[in-house]
C-alpha atoms as a PDB file:
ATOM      1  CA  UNK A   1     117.019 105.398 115.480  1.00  0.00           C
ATOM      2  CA  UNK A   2     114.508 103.199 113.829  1.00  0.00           C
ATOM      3  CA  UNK A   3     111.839 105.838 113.992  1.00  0.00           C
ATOM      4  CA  UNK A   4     113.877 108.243 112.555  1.00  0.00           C
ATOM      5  CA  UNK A   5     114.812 105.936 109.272  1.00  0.00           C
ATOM      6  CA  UNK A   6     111.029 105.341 108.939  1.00  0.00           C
ATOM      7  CA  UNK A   7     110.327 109.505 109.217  1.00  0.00           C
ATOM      8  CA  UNK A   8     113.341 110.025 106.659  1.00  0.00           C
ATOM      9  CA  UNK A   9     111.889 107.082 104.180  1.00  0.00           C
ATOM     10  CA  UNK A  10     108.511 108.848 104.529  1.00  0.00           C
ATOM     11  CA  UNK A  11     109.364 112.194 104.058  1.00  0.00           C
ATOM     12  CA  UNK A  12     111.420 111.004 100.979  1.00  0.00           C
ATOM     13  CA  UNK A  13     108.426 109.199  99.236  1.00  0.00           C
ATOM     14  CA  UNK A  14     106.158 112.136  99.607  1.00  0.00           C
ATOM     15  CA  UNK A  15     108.829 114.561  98.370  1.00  0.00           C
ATOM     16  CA  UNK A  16     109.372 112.004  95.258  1.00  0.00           C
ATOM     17  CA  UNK A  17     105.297 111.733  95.253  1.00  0.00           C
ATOM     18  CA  UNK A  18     105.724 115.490  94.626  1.00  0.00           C
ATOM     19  CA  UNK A  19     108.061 115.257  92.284  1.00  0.00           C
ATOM     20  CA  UNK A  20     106.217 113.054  90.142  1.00  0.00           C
ATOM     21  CA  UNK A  21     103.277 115.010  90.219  1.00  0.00           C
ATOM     22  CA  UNK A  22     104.767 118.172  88.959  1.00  0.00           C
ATOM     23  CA  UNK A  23     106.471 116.174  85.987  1.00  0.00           C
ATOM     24  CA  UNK A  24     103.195 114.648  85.377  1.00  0.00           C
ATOM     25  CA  UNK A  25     101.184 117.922  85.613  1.00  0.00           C
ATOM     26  CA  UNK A  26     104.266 119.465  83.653  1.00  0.00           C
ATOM     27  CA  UNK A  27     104.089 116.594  81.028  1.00  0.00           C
ATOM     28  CA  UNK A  28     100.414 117.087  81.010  1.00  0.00           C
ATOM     29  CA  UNK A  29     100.070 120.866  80.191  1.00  0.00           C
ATOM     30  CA  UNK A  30     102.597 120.738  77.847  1.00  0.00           C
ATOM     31  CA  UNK A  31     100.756 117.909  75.479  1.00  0.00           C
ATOM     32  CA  UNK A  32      97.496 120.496  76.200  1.00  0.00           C
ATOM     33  CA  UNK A  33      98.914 123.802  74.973  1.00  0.00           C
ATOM     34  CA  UNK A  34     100.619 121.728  71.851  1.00  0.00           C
ATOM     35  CA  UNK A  35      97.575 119.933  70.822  1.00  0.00           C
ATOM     36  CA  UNK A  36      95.344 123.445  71.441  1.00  0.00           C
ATOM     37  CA  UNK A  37      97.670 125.277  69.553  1.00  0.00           C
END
């Protein structure tokens, strides 16, 4: 039971590392193509 919480809390914080990533990457070539535009 416990190692299955700590799996499903990993497994969540990588997919929301993920998610931040693309929004930052996202975020990131969006300011590029405005400001080489």
């Amino acid at each position: 039971m416990t190692t299955t919480s700590v799996e499903s809390v990993k497994k969540k914080n990588s997919n929301q590392m993920s998610v931040n990533m693309l929004i930052i990457y996202e975020a990131g070539t969006t300011n590029y193509v405005s400001f080489h535009r």
